[in-house]
Protein backbone atom coordinates (compact mmCIF):
# COMPACT_ATOMS: atom_id res chain seq x y z
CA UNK A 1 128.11 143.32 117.85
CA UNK A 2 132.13 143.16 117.40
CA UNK A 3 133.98 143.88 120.07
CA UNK A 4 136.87 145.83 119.42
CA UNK A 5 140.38 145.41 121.60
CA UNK A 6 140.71 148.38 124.35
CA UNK A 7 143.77 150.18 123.66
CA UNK A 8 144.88 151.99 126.24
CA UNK A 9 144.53 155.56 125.12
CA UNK A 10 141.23 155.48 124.79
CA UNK A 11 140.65 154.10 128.36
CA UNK A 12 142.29 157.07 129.43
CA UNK A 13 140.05 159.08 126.62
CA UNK A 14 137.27 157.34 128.54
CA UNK A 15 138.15 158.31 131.73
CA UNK A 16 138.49 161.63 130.67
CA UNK A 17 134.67 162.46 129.10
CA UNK A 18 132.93 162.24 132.70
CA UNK A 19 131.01 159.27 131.03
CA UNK A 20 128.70 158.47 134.14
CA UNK A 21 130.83 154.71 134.47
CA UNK A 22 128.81 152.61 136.94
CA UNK A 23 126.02 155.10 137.51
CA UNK A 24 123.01 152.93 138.08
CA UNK A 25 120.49 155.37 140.15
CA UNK A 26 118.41 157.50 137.86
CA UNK A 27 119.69 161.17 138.03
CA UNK A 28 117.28 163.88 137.81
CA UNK A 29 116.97 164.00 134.06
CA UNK A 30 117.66 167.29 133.13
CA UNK A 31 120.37 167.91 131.07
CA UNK A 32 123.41 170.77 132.09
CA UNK A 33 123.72 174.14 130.09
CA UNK A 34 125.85 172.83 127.68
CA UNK A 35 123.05 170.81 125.81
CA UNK A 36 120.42 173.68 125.83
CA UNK A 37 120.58 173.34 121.82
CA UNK A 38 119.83 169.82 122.45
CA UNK A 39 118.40 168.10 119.36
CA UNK A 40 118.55 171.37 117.46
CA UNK A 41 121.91 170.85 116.16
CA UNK A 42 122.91 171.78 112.73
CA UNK A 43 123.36 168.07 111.60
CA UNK A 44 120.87 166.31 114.03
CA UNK A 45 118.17 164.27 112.09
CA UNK A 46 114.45 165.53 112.97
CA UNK A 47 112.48 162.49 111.59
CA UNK A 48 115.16 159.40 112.46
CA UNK A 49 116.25 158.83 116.43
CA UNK A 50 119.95 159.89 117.59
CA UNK A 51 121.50 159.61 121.13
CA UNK A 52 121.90 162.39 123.14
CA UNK A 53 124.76 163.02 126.34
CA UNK A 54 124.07 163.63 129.84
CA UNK A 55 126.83 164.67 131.40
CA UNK A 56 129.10 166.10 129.04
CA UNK A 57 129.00 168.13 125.54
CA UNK A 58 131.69 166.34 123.45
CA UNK A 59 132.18 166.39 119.93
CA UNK A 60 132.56 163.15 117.86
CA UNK A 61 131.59 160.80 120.26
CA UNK A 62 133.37 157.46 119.34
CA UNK A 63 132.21 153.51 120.73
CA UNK A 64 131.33 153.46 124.53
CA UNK A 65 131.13 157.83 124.83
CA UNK A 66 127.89 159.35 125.43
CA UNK A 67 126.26 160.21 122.02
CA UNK A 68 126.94 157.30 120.41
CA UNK A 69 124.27 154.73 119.63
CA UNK A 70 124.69 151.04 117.82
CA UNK A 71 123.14 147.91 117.81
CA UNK A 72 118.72 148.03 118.64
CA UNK A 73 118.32 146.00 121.60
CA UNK A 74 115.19 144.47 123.08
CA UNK A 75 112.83 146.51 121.28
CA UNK A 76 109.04 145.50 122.93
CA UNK A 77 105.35 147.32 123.37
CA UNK A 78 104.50 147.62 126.96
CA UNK A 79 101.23 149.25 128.08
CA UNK A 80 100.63 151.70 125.72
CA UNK A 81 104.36 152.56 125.07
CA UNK A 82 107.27 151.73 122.84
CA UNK A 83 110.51 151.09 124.32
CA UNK A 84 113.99 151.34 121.86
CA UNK A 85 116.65 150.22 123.65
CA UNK A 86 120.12 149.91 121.87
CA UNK A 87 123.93 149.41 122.58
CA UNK A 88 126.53 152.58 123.34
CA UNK A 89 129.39 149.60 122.39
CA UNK A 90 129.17 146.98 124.91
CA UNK A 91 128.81 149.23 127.35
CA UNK A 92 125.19 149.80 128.76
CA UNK A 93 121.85 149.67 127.34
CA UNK A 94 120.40 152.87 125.98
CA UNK A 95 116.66 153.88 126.66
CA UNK A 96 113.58 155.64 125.29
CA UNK A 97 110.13 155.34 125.27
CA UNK A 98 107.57 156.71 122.50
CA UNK A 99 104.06 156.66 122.60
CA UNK A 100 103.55 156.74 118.93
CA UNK A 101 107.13 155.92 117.36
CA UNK A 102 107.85 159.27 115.84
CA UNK A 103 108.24 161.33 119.23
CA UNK A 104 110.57 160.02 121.64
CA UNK A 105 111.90 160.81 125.42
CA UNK A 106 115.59 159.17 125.91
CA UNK A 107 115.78 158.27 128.97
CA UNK A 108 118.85 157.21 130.98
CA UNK A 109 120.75 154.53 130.38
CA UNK A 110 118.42 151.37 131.72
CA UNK A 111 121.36 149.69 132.95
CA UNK A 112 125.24 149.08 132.52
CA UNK A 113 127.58 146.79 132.68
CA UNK A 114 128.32 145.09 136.14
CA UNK A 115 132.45 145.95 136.39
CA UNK A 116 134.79 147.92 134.29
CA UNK A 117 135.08 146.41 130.86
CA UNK A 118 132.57 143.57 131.85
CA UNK A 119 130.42 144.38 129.01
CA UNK A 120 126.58 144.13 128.39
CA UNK A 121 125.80 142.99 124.43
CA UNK A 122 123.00 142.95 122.40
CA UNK A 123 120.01 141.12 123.70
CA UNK A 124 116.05 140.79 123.84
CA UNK A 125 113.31 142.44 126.32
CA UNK A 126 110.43 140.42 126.95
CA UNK A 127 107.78 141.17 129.76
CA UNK A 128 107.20 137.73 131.88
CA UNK A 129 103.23 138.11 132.05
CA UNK A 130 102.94 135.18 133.98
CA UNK A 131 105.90 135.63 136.24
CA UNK A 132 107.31 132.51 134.85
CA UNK A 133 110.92 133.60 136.30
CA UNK A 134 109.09 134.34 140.20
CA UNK A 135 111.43 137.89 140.01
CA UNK A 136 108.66 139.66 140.66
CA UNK A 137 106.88 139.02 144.11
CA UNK A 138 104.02 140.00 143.04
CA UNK A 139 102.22 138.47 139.77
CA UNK A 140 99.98 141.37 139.03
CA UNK A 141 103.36 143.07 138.54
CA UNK A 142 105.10 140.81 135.98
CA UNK A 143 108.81 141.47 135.39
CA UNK A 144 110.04 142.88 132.06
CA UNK A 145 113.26 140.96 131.60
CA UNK A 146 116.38 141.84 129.54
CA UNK A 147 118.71 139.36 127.91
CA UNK A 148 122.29 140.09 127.39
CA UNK A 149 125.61 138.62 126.70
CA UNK A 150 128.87 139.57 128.33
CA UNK A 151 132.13 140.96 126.90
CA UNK A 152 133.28 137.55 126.84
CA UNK A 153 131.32 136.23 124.65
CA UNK A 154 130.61 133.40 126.85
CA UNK A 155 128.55 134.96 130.09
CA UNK A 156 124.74 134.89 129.26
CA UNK A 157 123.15 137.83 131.80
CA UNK A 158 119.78 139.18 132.51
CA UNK A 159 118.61 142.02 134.00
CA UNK A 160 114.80 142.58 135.33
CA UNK A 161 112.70 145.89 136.22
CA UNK A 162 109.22 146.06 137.62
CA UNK A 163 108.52 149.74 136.95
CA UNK A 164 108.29 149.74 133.07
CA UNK A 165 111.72 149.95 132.32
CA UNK A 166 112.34 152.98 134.59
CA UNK A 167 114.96 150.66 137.02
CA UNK A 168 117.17 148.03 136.73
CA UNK A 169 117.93 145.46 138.92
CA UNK A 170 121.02 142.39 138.02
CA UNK A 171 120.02 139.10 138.44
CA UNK A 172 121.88 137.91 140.81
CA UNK A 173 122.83 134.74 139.74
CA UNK A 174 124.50 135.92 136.42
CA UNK A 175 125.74 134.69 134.69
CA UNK A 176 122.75 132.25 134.70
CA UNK A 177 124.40 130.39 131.61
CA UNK A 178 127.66 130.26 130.69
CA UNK A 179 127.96 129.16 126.74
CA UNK A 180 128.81 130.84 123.48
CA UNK A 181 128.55 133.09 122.14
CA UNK A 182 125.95 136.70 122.40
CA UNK A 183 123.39 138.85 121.40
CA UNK A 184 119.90 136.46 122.85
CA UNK A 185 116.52 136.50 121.14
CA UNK A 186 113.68 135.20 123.61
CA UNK A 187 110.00 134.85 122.97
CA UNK A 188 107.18 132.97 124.25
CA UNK A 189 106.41 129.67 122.31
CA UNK A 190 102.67 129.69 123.39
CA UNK A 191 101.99 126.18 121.50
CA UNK A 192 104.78 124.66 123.27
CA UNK A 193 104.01 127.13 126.15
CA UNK A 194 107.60 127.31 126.96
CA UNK A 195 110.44 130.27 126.26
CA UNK A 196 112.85 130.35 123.16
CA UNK A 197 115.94 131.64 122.62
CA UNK A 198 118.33 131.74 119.56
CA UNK A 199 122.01 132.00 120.71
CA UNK A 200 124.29 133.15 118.02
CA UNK A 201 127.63 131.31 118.31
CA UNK A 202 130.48 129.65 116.25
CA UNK A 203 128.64 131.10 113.29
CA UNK A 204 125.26 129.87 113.70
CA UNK A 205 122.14 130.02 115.84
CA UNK A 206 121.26 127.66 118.80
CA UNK A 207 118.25 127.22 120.06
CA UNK A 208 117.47 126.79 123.83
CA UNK A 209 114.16 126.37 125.72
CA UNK A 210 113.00 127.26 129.23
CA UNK A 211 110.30 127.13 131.63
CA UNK A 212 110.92 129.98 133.67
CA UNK A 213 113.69 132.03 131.89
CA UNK A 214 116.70 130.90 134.19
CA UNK A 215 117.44 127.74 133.34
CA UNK A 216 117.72 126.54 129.36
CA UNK A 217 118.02 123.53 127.55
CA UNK A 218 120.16 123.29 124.16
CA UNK A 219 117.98 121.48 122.13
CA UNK A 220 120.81 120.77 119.29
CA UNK A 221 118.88 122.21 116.24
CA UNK A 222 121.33 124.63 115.03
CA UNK A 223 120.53 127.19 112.27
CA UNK A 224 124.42 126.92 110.18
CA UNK A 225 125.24 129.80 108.60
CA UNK A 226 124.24 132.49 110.76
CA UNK A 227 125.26 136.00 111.62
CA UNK A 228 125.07 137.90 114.56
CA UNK A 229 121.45 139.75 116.13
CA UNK A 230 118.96 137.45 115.16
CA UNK A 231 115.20 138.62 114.80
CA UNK A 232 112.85 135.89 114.60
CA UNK A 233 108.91 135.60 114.51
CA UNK A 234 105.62 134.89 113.14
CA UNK A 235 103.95 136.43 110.59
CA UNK A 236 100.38 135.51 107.86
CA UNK A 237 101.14 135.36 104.61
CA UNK A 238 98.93 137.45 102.53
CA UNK A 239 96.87 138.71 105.86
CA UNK A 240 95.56 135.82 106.10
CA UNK A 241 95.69 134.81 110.21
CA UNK A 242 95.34 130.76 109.12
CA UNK A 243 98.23 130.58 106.83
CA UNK A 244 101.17 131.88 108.88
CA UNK A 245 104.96 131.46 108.39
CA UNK A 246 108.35 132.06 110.68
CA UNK A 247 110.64 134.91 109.72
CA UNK A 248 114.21 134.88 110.89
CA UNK A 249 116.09 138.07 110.38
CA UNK A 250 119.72 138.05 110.70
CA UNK A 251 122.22 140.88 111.73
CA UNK A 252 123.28 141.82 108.38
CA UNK A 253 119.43 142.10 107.32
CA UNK A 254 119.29 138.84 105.43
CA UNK A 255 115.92 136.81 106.13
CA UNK A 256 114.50 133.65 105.37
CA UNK A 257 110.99 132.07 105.27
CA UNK A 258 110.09 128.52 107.06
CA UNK A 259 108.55 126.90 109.66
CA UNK A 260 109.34 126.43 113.84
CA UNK A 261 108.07 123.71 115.89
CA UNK A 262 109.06 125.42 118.98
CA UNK A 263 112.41 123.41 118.72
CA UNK A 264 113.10 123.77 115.03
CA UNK A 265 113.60 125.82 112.03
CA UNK A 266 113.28 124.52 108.69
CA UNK A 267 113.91 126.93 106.00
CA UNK A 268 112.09 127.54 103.41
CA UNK A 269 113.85 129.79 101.05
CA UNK A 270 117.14 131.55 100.59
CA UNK A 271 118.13 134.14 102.34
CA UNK A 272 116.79 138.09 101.03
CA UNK A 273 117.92 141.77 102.13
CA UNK A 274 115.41 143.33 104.05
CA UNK A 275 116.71 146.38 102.68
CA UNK A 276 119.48 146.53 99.94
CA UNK A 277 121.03 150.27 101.33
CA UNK A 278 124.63 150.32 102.50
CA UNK A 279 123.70 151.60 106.00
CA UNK A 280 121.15 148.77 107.46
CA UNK A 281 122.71 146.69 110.03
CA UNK A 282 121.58 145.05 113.83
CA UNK A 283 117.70 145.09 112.54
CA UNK A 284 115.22 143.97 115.20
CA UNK A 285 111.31 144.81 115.60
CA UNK A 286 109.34 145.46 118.09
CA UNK A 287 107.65 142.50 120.30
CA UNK A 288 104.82 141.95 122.11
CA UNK A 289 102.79 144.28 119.37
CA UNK A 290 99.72 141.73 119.94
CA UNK A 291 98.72 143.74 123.16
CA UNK A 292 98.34 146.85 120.84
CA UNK A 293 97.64 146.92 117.29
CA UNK A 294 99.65 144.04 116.61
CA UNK A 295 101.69 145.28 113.82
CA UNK A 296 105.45 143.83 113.08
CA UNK A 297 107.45 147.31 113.11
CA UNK A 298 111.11 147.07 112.13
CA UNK A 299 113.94 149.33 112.40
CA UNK A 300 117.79 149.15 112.08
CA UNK A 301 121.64 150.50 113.13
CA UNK A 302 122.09 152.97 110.54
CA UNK A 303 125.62 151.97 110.64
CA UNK A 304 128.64 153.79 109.47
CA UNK A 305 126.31 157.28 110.05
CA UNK A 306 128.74 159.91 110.85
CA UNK A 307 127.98 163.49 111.91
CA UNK A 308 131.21 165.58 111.85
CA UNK A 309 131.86 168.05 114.90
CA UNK A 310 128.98 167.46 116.25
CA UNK A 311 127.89 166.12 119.59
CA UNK A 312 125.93 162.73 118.74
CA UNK A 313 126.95 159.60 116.27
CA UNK A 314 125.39 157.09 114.14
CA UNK A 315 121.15 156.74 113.51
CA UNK A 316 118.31 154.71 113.54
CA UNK A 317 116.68 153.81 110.53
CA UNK A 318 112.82 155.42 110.46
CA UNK A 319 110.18 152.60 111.52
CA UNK A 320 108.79 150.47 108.85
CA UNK A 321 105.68 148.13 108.95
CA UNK A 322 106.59 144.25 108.14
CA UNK A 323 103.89 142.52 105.44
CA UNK A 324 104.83 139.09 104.45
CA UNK A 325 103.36 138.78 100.30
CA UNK A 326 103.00 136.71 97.85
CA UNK A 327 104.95 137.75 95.00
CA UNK A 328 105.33 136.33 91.43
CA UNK A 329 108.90 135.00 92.83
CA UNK A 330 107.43 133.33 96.38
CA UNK A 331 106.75 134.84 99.75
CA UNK A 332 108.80 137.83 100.45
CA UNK A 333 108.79 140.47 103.39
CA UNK A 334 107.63 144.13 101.96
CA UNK A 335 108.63 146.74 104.54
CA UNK A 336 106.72 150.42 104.19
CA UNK A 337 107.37 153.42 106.32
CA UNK A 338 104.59 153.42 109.48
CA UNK A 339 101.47 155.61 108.76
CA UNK A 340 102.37 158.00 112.17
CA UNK A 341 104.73 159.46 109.83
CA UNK A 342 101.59 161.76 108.60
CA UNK A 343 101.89 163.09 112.00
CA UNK A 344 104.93 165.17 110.67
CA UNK A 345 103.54 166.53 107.81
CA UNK A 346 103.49 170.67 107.29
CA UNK A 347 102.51 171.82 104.12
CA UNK A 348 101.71 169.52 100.64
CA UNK A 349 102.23 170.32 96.77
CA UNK A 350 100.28 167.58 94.87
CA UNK A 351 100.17 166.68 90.99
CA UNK A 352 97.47 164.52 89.23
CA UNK A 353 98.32 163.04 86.18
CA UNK A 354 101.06 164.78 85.35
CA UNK A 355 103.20 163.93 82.20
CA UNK A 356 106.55 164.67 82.56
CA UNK A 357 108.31 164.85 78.92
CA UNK A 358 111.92 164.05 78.30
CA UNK A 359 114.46 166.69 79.47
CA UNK A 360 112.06 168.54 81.30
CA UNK A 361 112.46 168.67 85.01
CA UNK A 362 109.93 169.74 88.15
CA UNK A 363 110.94 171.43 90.67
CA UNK A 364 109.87 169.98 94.02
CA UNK A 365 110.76 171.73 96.64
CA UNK A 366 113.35 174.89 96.59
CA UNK A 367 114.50 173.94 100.21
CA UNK A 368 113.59 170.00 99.99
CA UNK A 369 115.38 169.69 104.12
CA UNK A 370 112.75 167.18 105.46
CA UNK A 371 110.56 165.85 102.94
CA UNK A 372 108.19 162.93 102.63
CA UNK A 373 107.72 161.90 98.85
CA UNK A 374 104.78 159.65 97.76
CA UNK A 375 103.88 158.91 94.13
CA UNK A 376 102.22 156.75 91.74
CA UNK A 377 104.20 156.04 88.36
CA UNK A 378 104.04 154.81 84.85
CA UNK A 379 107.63 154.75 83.67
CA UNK A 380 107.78 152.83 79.85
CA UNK A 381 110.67 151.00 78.15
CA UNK A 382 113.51 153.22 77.45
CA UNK A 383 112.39 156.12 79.95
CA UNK A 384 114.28 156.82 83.30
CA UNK A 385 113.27 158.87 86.06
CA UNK A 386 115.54 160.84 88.17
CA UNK A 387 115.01 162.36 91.61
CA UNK A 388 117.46 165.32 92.66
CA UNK A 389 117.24 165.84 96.44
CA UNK A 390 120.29 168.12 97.87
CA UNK A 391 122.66 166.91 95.46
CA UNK A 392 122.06 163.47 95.47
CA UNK A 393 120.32 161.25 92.57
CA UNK A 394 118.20 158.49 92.64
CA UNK A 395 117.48 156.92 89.01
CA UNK A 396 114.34 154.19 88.37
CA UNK A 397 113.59 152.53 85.55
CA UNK A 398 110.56 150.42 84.50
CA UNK A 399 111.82 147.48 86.59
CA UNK A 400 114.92 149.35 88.31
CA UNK A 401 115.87 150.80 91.24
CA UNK A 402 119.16 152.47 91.45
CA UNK A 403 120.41 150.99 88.64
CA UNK A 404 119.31 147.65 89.54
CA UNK A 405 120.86 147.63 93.16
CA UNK A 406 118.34 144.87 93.93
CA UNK A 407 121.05 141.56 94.36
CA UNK A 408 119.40 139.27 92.86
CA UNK A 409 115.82 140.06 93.40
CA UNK A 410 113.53 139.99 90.39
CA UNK A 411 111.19 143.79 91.05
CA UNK A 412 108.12 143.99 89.31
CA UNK A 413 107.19 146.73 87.41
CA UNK A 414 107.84 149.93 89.45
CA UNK A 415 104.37 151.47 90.10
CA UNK A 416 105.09 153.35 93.21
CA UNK A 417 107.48 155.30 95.20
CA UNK A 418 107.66 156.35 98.31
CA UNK A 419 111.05 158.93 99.88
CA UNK A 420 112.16 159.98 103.36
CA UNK A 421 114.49 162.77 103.52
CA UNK A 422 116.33 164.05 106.38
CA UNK A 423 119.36 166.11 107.11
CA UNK A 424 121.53 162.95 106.61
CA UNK A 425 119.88 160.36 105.00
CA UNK A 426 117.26 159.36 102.08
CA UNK A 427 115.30 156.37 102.54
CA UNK A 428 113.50 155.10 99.32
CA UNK A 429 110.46 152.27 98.98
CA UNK A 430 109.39 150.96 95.50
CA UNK A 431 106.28 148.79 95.60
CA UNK A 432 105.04 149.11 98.78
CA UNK A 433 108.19 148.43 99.87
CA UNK A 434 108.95 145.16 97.67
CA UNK A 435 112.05 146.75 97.93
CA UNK A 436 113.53 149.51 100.26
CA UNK A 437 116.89 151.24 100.39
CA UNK A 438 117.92 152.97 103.65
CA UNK A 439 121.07 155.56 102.95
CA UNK A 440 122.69 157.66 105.04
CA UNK A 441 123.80 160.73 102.92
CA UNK A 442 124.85 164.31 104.18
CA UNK A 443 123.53 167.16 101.87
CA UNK A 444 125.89 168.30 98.75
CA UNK A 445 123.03 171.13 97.98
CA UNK A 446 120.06 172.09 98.39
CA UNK A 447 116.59 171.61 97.26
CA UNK A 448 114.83 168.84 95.52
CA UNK A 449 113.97 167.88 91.73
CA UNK A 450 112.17 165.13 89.60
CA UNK A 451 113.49 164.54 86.00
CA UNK A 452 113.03 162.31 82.61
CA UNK A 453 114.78 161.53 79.98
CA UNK A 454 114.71 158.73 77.37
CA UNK A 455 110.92 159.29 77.50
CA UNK A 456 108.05 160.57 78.95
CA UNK A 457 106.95 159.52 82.43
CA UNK A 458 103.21 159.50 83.85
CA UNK A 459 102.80 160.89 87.37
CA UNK A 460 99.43 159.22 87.86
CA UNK A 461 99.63 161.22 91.93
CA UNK A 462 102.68 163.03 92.89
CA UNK A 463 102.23 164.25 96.65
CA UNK A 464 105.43 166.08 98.35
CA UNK A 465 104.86 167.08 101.92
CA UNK A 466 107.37 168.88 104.05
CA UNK A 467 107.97 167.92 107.63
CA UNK A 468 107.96 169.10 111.08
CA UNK A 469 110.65 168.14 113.14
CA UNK A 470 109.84 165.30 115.83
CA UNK A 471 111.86 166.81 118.48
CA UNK A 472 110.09 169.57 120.85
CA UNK A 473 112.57 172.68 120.99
C-alpha cells in the first residue's frame, strides 16, 4: 500500500474520533448504542464484507478511522476457520473469522502498530506447524505468525499469537530485518523444506529464504517489474495433481504462469488481469487451504468503493475459487464465485430454453436488490444481449464482454454467465470465469431486466435467485 504524507489536520481529525490508538487488550466486544443498526445500514453490502467501528459512530470514515478497510492481509485457513485480515491504512491489522466465507464475525483489531505513526503494512499469516521460529514453548501449540512492513518502508516486523488469532504478541526483536521495501509473502517451500518470502522493493520482488522465520537470506533472484502485494503459489493445471505450475499475483491483479525452484521464478507467460473491473486491487487468497478442502479462494480491495454519509468505507470483493485451464490461448487462471454462495439464496425464477427475440425484454426481478444471476447462452453473430440491473447495463456479444473490456485477452465464445448484485456493486463471470469483472456501482434505479436486439438470443437455463443478507440483524 501507498503511504500518504500526514498532514497535520488530520492528526488532529485523528485524535479527535476516539480511534482506540494503542489499544492492544481485547475489549469486551460489544459494540455501544450508537451501532445498534450495525450492518443494517441503508448502503451496507449484505453479500460482500465491510468494516465496522468500535468505539465511535462516524460518518465517512477516511484512511486510518474506524470503518475503513484496504489492502487483504495474511489471509490463511486455520482449524476449521477462515481468517481475513486487512489494512485500516498502515495503521493496524483488521480481523475476522468465518466458518464458511459468506458469514463473518469482525473481530478486533489483531494488532497495531508499535508507536504513533510507526506503521504496520501489508503482510502474510502463516501458522509455524513445526515451531520452526521456537515462539511458541510448546510445539503442540504452533505459532501463527504475521509478517509486516513498517511505515518506513525499510523495518520488516512480525507479530505471533498462540490462541488462533485471538492475541497478539510483538516480536521482540523487530525489526528482525531491516531492508526494502513492504508488504511480505511467506510460505513453506516443503521440497526445499525451508520458508519463502517475496519482498517487494525498488519495483520488483526479492526473494529471501529462512529456516526458522527470523533470520533470511537474499538469494539475488529478483522478479523486475513488479508491483506491490504479491500473491504467489502452486496450482495443477487442468486438475491434474502431476502437472502443476507457480502463480504469482501482483497488487494490481496482473499474474503470470512459471516455475519456482524454491529460489527462483522463471516466467512463463505475460502478465493477465485476474479480473478486468476498475475496482480490483491488493488481491491475495487464502493459505494453508490443504488442511481443509484445499481450494485456492481469492478475493480483493474493492478499491475506490465509497459509501456516502454512511458509517463504513471501501469493500471486499465476494470470494472466488482459483482453476488454472488450458485454454485455446495457453494456461490461464479462471476465477468463479465459491459454491457457499447457495447458502444465500431465498426464492428462484428459472427459464428453460427460452428464446428471447429482438426488442423484446424480460423482466427479472421488479426489486432486483441482491441477486445471484446464473445462465446458459447462445448469443449468434450480430445479436447483443443486455442486462438492466438498477440502472446499470451490461452488454455481451458472441465473443464480448462489455464491449470487449477484455485488454487483450482473446474470450471464447460466451456460453455462460454468471452475476452478483449487491447494494453497491455488480460482479459479472463469463465462462466459468475465463473472464470476471468486479464493479463497484451504487444503484441509479431499481429492478432488474434482460434484453436483445440485433437478434434473437437462446436462454438454454436462465436461473435468478434472490438473496438473504449474510449479516444476522
Amino acid at each position: 500500500m501507498q503511504i500518504l504524507t500526514t498532514t497535520i489536520s488530520s492528526w488532529l481529525l485523528l485524535l479527535t474520533i476516539g480511534s482506540n490508538y494503542g489499544h492492544h487488550k481485547p475489549m469486551n466486544g460489544t459494540a455501544d448504542n450508537s451501532n445498534q443498526d450495525l450492518y443494517q445500514e441503508p448502503l451496507r453490502p449484505q453479500v460482500h464484507f465491510t468494516a465496522r467501528q468500535w468505539t465511535t459512530h462516524l460518518l465517512n470514515p477516511g484512511m486510518r478511522q474506524e470503518g475503513w478497510i484496504n489492502d487483504l492481509n495474511g489471509l490463511i485457513y486455520y482449524n476449521h476457520e477462515y481468517h481475513m485480515f486487512a489494512q485500516r491504512w498502515n495503521r493496524c491489522w483488521l480481523h475476522a473469522v468465518s466458518k464458511d466465507l459468506m458469514h463473518w464475525t469482525e473481530l478486533e483489531p489483531a494488532f497495531w502498530e508499535e508507536s504513533l505513526d510507526s506503521g504496520s503494512q501489508s503482510g502474510t499469516c502463516v501458522v509455524d506447524y513445526e515451531n520452526t521460529s521456537g515462539l511458541s514453548p510448546d510445539k503442540s501449540t504452533p505459532p501463527m505468525v504475521a509478517f509486516w512492513s513498517r511505515g518506513d518502508n525499510r523495518g520488516q516486523c512480525l507479530c505471533y499469537s498462540l490462541d488462533h488469532g485471538r492475541t497478539w504478541t510483538h516480536y521482540s526483536k523487530n525489526p528482525f530485518m531491516t531492508t526494502p521495501e513492504r508488504d511480505p509473502k511467506v510460505f513453506w517451500y516443503a521440497p526445499g523444506k525451508h520458508w519463502v518470502m517475496i519482498l517487494y522493493g525498488e519495483g520488483q520482488y526479492r526473494i529471501f529464504t529462512s529456516k526458522n522465520l527470523l533470520e533470511w537470506k537474499d538469494e539475488h533472484k529478483p522478479i523486475p517489474d513488479s508491483f506491490e502485494c504479491p500473491d504467489f503459489f502452486e496450482m495443477p493445471l487442468d486438475g491434474d495433481r502431476h502437472n502443476k505450475k507457480w502463480v504469482l499475483i501482483q497488487g494490481n491483479g496482473q499474474y503470470s504462469i512459471g516455475t519456482f525452484d524454491g529460489t527462483e521464478f522463471k516466467e512463463e507467460t505475460k502478465r493477465f488481469p485476474c479480473d478486468i473491473g476498475p475496482n480490483f486491487y491488493a488481491t491475495q487468497s487464502w493459505a494453508n487451504t490443504e488442511t481443509g478442502d484445499g481450494r485456492r479462494i481469492q478475493a480483493a480491495w474493492m478499491r475506490g468503493s465509497d459509501f456516502p454519509d454512511m458509517p463504513f468505507n471501501q469493500e471486499i470483493s465476494f470470494p472466488c475459487e482459483l482453476h488454472l485451464k488450458t485454454s485455446a490461448n495457453g494456461p490461464r487462471i479462471y476465477r468463479e464465485p465459491i459454491h457457499e454462495i447457495s447458502l444465500l439464496h431465498s426464492g428462484k425464477h428459472s427459464w428453460s430454453n427460452h428464446t428471447l427475440a429482438s426488442g423484446e425484454v424480460l423482466p427479472l426481478d421488479p426489486d432486483g436488490d441482491l441477486l445471484h444471476i446464473k445462465a446458459e447462452v447462445a448469443i449468434p453473430a450480430g445479436a447483443k444481449l443486455t442486462f438492466t440491473i438498477r440502472g446499470e447495463t451490461l452488454s455481451l456479444t458472441s465473443h464480448e464482454l462489455e464491449n470487449g473490456p477484455s485488454r487483450g485477452q482473446t474470450l471464447g465464445e460466451i456460453k455462460t454467465i454468471e452475476i452478483l448484485v449487491d447494494r453497491a456493486s455488480i460482479e459479472v463471470w463469463a465462462n466459468h470465469g475465463e473472464v470476471s469483472s468486479t464493479r463497484y456501482v451504487l444503484p441509479k434505479g431499481t429492478g432488474a431486466s434482460v434484453g436483445a436486439e440485433g437478434g434473437p438470443v437462446l436462454f438454454k437455463s436462465l436461473n435468478v435467485f434472490k438473496l438473504k443478507s449474510a449479516w444476522k440483524k
